[in-house]
N, C-alpha and C. Protein backbone atom coordinates (compact mmCIF):
# COMPACT_ATOMS: atom_id res chain seq x y z
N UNK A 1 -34.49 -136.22 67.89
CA UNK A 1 -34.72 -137.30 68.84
C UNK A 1 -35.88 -136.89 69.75
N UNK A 2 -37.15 -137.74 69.96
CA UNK A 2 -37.92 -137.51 70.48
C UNK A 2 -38.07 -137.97 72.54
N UNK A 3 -38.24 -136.63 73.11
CA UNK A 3 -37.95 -136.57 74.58
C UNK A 3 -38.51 -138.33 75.03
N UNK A 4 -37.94 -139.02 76.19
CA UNK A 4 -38.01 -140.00 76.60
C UNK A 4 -39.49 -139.89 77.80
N UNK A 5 -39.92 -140.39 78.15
CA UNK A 5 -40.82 -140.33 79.35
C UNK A 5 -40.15 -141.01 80.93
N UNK A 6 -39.49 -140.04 80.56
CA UNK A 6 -38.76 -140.12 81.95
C UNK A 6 -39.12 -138.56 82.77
N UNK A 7 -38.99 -139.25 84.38
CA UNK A 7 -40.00 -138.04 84.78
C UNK A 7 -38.99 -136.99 85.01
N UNK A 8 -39.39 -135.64 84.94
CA UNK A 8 -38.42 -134.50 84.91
C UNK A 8 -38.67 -133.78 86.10
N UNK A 9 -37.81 -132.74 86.25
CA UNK A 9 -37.77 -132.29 88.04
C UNK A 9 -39.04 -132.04 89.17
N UNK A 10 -39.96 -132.41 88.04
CA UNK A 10 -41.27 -131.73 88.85
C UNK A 10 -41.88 -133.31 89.81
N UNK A 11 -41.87 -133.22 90.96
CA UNK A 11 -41.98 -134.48 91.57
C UNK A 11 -43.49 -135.25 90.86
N UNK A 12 -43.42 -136.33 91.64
CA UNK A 12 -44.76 -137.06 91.19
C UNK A 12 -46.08 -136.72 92.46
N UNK A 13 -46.70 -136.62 92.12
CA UNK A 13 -47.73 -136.18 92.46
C UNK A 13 -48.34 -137.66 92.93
N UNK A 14 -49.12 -137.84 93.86
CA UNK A 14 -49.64 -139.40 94.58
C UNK A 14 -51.04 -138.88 94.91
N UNK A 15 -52.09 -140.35 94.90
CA UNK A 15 -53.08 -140.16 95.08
C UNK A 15 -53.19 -140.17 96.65
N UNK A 16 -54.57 -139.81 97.20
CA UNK A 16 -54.92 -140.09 98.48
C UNK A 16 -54.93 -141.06 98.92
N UNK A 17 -54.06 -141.07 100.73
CA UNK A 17 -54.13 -142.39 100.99
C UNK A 17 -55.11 -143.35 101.48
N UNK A 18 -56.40 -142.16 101.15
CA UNK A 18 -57.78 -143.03 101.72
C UNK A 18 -57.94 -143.69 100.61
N UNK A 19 -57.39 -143.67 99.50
CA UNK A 19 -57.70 -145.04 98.46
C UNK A 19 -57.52 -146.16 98.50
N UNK A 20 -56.45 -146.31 99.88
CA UNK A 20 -56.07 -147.79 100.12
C UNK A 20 -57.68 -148.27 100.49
N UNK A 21 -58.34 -147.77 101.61
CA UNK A 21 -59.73 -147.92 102.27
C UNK A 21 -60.58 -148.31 100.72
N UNK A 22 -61.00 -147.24 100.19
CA UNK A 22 -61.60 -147.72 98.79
C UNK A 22 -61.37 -149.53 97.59
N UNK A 23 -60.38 -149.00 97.35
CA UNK A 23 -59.72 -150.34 96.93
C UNK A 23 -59.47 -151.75 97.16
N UNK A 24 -59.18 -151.18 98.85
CA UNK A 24 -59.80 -152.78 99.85
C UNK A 24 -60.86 -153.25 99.43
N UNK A 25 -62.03 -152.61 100.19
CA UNK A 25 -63.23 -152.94 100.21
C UNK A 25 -63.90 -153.18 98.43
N UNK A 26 -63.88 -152.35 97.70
CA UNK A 26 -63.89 -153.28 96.14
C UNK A 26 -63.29 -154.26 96.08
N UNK A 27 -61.97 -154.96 96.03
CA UNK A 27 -61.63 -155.86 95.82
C UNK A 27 -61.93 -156.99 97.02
N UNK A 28 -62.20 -156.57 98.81
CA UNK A 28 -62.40 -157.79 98.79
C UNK A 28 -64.16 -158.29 98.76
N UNK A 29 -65.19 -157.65 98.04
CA UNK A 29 -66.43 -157.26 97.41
C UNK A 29 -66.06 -158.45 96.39
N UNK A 30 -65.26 -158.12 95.40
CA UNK A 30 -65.29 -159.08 94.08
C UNK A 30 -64.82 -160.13 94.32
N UNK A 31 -63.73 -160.62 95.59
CA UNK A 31 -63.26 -161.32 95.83
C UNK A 31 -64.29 -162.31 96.51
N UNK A 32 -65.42 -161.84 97.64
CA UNK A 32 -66.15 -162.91 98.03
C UNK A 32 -67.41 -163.16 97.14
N UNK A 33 -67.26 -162.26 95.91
CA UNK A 33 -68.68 -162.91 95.27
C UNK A 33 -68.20 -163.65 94.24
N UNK A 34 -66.33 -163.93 93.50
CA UNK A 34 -65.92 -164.50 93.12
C UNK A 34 -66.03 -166.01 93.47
N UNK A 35 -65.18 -165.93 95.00
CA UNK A 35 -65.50 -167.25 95.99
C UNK A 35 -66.39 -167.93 96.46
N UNK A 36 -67.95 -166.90 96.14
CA UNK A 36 -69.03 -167.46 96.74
C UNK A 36 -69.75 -168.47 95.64
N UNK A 37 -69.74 -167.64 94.59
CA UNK A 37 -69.90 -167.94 93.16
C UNK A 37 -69.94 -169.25 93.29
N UNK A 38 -68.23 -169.33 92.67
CA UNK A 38 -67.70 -170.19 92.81
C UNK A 38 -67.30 -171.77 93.32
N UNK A 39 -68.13 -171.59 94.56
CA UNK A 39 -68.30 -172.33 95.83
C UNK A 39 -69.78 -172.99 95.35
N UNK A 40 -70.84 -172.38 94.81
CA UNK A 40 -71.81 -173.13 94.66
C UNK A 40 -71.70 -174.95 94.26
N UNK A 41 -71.33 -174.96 93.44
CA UNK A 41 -70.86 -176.47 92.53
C UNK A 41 -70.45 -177.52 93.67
N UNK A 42 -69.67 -177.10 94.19
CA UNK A 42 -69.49 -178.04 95.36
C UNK A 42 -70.14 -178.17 96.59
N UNK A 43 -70.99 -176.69 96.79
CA UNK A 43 -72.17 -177.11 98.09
C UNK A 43 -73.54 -178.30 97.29
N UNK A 44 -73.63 -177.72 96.15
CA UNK A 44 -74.97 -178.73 95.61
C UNK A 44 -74.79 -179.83 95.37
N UNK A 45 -73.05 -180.10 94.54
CA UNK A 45 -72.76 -181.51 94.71
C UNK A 45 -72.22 -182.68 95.79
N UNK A 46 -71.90 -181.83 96.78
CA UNK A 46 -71.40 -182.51 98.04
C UNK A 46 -70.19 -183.34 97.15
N UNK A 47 -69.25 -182.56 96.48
CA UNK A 47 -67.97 -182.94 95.77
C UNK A 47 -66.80 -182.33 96.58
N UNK A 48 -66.05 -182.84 97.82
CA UNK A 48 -64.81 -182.11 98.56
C UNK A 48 -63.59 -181.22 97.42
N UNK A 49 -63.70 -182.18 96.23
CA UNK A 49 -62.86 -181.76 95.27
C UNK A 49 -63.00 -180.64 94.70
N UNK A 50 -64.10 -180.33 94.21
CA UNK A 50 -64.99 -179.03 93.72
C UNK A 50 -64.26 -177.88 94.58
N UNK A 51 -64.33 -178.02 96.08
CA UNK A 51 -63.77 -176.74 96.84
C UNK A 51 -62.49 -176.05 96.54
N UNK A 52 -61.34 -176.78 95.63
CA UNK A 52 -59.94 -176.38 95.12
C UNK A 52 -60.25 -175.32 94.56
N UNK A 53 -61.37 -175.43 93.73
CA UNK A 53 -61.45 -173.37 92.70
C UNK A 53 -62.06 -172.65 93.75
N UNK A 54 -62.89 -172.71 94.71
CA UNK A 54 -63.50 -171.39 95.35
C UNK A 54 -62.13 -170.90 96.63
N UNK A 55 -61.17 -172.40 96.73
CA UNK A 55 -59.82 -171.96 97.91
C UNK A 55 -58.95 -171.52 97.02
N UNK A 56 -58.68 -171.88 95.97
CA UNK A 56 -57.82 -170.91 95.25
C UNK A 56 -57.90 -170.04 94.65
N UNK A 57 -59.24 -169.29 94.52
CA UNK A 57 -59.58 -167.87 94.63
C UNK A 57 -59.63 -166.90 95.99
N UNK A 58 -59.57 -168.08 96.77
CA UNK A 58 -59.76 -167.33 98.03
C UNK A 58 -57.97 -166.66 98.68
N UNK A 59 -57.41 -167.43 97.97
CA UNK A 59 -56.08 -167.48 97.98
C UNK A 59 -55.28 -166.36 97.60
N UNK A 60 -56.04 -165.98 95.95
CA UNK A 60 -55.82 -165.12 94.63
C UNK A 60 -55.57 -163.96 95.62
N UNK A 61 -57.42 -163.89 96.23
CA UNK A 61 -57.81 -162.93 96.53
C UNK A 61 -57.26 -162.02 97.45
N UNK A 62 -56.70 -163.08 98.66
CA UNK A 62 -55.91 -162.84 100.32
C UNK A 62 -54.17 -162.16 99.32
N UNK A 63 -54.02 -162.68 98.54
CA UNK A 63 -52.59 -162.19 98.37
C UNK A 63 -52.86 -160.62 97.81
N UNK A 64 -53.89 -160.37 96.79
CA UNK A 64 -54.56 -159.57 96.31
C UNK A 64 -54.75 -158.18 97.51
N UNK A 65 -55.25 -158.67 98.31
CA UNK A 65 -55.56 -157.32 99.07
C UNK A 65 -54.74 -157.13 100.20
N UNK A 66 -53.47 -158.35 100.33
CA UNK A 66 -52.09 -157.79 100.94
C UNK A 66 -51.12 -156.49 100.13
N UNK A 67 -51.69 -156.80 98.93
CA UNK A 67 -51.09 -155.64 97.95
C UNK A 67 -51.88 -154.55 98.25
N UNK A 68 -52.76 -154.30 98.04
CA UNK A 68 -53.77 -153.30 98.09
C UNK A 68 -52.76 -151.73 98.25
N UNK A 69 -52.06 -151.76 99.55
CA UNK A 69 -51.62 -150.73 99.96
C UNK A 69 -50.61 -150.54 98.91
N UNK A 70 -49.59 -150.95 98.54
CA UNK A 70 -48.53 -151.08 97.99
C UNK A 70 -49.15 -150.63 96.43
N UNK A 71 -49.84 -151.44 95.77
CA UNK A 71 -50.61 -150.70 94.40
C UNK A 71 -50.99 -149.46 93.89
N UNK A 72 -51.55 -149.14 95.90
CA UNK A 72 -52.07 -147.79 95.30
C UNK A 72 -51.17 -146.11 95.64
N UNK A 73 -49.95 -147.46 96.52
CA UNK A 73 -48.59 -146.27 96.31
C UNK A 73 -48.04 -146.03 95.01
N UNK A 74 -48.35 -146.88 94.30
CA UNK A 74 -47.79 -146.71 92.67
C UNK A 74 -48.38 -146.32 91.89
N UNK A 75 -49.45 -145.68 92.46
CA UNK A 75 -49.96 -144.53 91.31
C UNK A 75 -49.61 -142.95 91.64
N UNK A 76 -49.57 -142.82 90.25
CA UNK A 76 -49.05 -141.29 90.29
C UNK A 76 -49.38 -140.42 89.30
N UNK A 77 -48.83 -139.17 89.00
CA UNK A 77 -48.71 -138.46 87.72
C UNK A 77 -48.47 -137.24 88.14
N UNK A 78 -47.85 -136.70 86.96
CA UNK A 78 -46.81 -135.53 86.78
C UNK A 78 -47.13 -134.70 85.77
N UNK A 79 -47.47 -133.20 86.23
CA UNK A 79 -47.69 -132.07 84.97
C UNK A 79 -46.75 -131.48 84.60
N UNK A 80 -46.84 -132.19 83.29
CA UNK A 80 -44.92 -131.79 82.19
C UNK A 80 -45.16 -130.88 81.72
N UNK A 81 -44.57 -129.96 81.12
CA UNK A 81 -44.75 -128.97 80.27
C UNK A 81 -45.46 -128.58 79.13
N UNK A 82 -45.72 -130.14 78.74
CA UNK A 82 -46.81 -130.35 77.82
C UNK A 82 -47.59 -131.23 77.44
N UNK A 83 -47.49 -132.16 78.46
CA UNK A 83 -48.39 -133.36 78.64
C UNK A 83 -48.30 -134.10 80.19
N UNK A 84 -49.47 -134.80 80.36
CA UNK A 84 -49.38 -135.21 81.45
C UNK A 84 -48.85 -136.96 81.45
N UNK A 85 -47.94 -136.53 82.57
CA UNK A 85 -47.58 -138.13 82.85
C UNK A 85 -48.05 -138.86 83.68
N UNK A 86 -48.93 -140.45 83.97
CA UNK A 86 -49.41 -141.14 84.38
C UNK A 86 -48.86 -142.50 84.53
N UNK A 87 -48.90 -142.99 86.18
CA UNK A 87 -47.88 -143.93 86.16
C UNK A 87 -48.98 -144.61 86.95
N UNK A 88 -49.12 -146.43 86.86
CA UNK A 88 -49.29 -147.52 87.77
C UNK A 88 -48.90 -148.36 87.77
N UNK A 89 -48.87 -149.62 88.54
CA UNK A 89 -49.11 -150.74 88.44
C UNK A 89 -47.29 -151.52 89.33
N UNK A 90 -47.25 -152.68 90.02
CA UNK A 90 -46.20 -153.38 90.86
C UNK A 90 -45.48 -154.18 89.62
N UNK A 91 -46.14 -155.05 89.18
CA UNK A 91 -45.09 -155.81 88.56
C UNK A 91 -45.20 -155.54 86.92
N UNK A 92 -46.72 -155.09 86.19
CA UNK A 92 -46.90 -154.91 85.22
C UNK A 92 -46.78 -153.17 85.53
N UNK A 93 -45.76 -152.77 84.96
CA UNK A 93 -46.53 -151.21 85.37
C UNK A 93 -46.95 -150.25 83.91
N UNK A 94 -47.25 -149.51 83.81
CA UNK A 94 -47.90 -148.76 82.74
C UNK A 94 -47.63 -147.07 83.08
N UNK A 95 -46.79 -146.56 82.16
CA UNK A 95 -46.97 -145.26 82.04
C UNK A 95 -47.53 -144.49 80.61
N UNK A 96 -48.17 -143.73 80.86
CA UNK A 96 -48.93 -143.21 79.97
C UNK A 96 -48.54 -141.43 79.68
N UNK A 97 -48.67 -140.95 78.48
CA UNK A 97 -48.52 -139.78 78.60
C UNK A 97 -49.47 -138.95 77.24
N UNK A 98 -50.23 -138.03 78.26
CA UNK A 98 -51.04 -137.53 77.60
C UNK A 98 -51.11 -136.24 77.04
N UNK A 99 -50.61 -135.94 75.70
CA UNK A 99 -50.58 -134.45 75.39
C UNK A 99 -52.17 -133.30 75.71
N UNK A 100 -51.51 -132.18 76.51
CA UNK A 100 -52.84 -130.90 76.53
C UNK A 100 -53.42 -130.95 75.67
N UNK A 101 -52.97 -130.76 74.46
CA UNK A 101 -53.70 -130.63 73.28
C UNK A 101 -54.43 -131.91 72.75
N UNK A 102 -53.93 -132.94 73.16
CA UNK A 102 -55.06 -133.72 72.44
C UNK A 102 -56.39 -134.48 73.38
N UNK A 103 -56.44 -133.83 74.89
CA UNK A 103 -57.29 -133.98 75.89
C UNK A 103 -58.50 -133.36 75.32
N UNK A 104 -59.67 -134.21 75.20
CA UNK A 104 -60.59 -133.88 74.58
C UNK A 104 -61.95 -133.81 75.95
N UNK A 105 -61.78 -134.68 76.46
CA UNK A 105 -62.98 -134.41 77.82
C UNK A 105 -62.06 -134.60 78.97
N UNK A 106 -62.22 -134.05 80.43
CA UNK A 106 -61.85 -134.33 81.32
C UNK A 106 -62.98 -134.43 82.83
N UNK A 107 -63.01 -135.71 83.10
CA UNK A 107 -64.43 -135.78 83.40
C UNK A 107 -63.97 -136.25 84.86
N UNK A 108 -64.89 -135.84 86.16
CA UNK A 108 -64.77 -136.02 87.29
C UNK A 108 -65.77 -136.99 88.17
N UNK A 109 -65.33 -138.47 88.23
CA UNK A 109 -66.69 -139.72 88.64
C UNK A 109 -66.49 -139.63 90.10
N UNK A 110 -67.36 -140.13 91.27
CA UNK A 110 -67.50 -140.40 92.58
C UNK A 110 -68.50 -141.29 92.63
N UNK A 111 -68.02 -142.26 92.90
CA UNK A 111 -68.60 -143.83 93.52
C UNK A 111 -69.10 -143.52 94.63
N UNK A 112 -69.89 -144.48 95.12
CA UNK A 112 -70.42 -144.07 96.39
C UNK A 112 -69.23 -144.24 97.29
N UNK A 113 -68.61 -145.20 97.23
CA UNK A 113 -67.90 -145.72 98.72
C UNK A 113 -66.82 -144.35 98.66
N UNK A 114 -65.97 -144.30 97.32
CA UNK A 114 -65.03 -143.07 97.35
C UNK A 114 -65.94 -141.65 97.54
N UNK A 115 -66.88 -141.23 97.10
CA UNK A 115 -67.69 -140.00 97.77
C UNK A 115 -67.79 -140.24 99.66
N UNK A 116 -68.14 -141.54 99.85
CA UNK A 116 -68.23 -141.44 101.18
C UNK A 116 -66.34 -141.14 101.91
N UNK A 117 -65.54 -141.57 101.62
CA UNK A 117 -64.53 -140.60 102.29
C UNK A 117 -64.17 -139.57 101.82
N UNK A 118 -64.94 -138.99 100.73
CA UNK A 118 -64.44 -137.74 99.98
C UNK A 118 -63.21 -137.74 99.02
N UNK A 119 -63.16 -138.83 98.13
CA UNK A 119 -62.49 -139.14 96.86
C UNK A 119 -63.19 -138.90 95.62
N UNK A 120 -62.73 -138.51 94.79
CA UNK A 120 -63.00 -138.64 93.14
C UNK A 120 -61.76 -139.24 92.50
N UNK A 121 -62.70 -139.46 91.20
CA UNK A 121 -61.32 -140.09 89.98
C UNK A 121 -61.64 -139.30 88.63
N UNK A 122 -60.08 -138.88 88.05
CA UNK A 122 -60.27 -137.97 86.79
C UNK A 122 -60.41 -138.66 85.99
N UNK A 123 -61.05 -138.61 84.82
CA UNK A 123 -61.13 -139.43 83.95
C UNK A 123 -60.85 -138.52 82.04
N UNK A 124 -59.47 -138.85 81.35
CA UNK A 124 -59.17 -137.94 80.52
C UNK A 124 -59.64 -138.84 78.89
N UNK A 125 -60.59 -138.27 78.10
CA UNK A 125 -60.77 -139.04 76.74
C UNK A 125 -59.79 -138.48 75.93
N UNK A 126 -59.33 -139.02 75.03
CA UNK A 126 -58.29 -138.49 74.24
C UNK A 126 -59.16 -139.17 72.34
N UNK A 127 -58.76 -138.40 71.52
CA UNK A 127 -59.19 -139.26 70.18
C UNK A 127 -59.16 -140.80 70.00
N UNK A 128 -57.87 -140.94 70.54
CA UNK A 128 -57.49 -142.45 70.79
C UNK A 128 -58.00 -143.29 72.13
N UNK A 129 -58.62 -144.01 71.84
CA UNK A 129 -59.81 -145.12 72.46
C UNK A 129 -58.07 -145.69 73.71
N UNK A 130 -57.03 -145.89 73.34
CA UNK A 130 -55.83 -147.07 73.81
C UNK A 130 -55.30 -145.52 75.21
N UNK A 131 -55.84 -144.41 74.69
CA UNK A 131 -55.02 -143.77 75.95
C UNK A 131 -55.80 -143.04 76.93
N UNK A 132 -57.01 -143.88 77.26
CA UNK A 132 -57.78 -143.24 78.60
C UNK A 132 -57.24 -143.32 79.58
N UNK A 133 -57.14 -142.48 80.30
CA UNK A 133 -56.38 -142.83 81.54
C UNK A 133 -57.48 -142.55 82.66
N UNK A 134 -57.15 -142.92 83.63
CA UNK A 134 -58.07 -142.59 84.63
C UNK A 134 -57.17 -142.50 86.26
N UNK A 135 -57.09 -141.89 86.73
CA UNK A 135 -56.42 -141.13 87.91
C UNK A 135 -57.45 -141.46 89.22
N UNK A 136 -57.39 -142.44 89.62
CA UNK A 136 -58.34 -142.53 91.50
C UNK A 136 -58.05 -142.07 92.22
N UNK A 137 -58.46 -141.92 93.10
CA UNK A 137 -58.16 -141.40 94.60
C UNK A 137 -57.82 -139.98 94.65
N UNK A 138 -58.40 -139.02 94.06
CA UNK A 138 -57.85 -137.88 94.03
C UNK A 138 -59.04 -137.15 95.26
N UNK A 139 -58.46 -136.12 96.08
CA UNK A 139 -59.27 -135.64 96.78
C UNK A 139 -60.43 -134.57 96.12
N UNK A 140 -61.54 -134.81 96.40
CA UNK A 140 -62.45 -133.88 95.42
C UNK A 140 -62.46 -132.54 95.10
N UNK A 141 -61.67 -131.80 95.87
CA UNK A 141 -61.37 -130.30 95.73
C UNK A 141 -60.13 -130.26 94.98
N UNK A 142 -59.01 -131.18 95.05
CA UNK A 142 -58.00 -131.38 94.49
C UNK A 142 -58.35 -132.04 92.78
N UNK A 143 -59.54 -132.47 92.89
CA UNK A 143 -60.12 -133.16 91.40
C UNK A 143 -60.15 -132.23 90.74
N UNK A 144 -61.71 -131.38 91.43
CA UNK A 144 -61.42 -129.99 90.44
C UNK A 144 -60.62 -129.48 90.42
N UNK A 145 -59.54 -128.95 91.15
CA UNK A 145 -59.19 -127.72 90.71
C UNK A 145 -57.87 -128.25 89.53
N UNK A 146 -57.89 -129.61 89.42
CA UNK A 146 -56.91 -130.39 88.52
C UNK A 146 -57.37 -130.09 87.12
N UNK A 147 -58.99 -130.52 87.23
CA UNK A 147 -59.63 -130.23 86.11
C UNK A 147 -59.75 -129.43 85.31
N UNK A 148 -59.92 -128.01 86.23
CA UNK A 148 -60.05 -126.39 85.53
C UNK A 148 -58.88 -126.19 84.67
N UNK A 149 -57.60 -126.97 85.49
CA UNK A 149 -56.42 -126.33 85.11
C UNK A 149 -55.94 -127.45 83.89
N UNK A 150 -56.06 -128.07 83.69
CA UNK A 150 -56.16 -129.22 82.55
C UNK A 150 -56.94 -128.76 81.24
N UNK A 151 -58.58 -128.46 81.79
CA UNK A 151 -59.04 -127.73 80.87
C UNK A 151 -58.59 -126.80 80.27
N UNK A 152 -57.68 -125.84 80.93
CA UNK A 152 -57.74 -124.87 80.49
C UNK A 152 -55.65 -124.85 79.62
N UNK A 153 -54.93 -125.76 79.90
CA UNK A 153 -54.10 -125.99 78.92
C UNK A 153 -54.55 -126.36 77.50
N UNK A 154 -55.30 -127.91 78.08
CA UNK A 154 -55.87 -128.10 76.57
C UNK A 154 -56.43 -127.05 76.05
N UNK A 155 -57.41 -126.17 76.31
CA UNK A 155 -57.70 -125.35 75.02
C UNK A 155 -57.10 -124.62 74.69
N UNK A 156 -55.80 -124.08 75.40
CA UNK A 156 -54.75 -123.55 75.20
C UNK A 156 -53.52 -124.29 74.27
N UNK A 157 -53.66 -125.09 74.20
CA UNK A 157 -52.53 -126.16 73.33
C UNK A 157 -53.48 -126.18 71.76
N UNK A 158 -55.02 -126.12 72.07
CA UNK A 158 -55.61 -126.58 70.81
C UNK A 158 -55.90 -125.29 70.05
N UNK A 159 -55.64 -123.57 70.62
CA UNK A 159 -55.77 -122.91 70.34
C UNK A 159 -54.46 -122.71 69.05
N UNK A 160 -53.44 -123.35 69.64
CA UNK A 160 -52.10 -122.97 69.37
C UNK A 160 -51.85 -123.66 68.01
N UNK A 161 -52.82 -124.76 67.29
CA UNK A 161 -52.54 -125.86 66.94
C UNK A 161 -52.97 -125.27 65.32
C-alpha cells in the first residue's frame, strides 16, 4: 500500500507574511487594467449598459483581494523524508508532492516588487511538465539555504537510484 499524502509530524512550514503586501499589489495591478480595459467600450460608446462588465470585474476583483491574506495563509510545504510536500489554494486546493530524486532544477526568481521587501520564490522542474511547483514568498536567505539543501538530497536520491 502506497503512503497517503497526509502530512506527517514535521510541521508545515509557511511562507512570509510580507507576501500578503506582494500579492495585493499584483492582483490589484491586474485587477485595474482588467477594469480599465474593460471600461473602454462603454466610455467610446456612451452605452450605461456596457459599464455591467468593467463593475463586475471590479467586483471579481474587491472580493479577490479581501482574500489575498487568507490565500497566502494557505500556502505551505513540508520536508518528508523523501519528498517534498506542497500545499495551496481556499476552496480549490492543490497538494503536490515532489520526490528528491526526481527534482531536476531548483531555481530561485525575485520580481521586482518581492526583491523590494526581500522575498524570493523557489521554483522546482521535475521530468514531468504537470508537477512544477513553485513556492512564493520565501525569505531570500531562507530561499537559498532551502535550495542548497534540496540540491543536495536530490543528488543524493539520484546517486542512490
Amino acid at each position: 500500500m502506497t503512503p497517503r499524502l497526509e502530512p506527517v509530524a514535521t510541521p508545515w512550514q509557511r511562507v512570509s507574511p510580507k507576501y500578503v503586501v506582494v500579492d495585493f499589489v499584483g492582483t490589484l495591478v491586474f485587477g485595474l487594467v482588467v477594469v480599465a480595459g474593460t471600461s473602454i467600450p462603454a466610455v467610446v460608446s456612451h452605452n450605461a449598459y456596457l459599464f455591467a462588465l468593467p463593475a463586475a470585474f471590479a467586483l471579481i476583483f474587491l472580493i479577490a483581494l479581501i482574500l489575498v491574506p487568507r490565500r497566502v495563509r494557505s500556502i505551505g510545504y513540508q520536508l518528508r523524508p523523501d519528498d517534498l510536500l506542497f500545499r495551496r489554494g481556499l476552496m480549490f486546493q492543490r497538494f503536490v508532492s515532489v520526490p528528491y530524486g526526481r527534482m531536476q532544477l531548483v531555481d530561485i526568481n525575485r520580481g521586482p516588487l518581492a526583491r523590494a521587501v526581500g522575498l524570493s520564490e523557489l521554483k522546482f522542474v521535475t521530468a514531468a511538465a504537470s508537477t512544477g511547483v513553485t513556492i512564493p514568498g520565501l525569505v531570500a536567505a531562507d530561499a537559498e539555504e532551502l535550495r542548497d539543501q534540496l540540491v543536495a538530497l536530490a543528488e543524493s536520491r539520484r546517486a542512490g537510484l
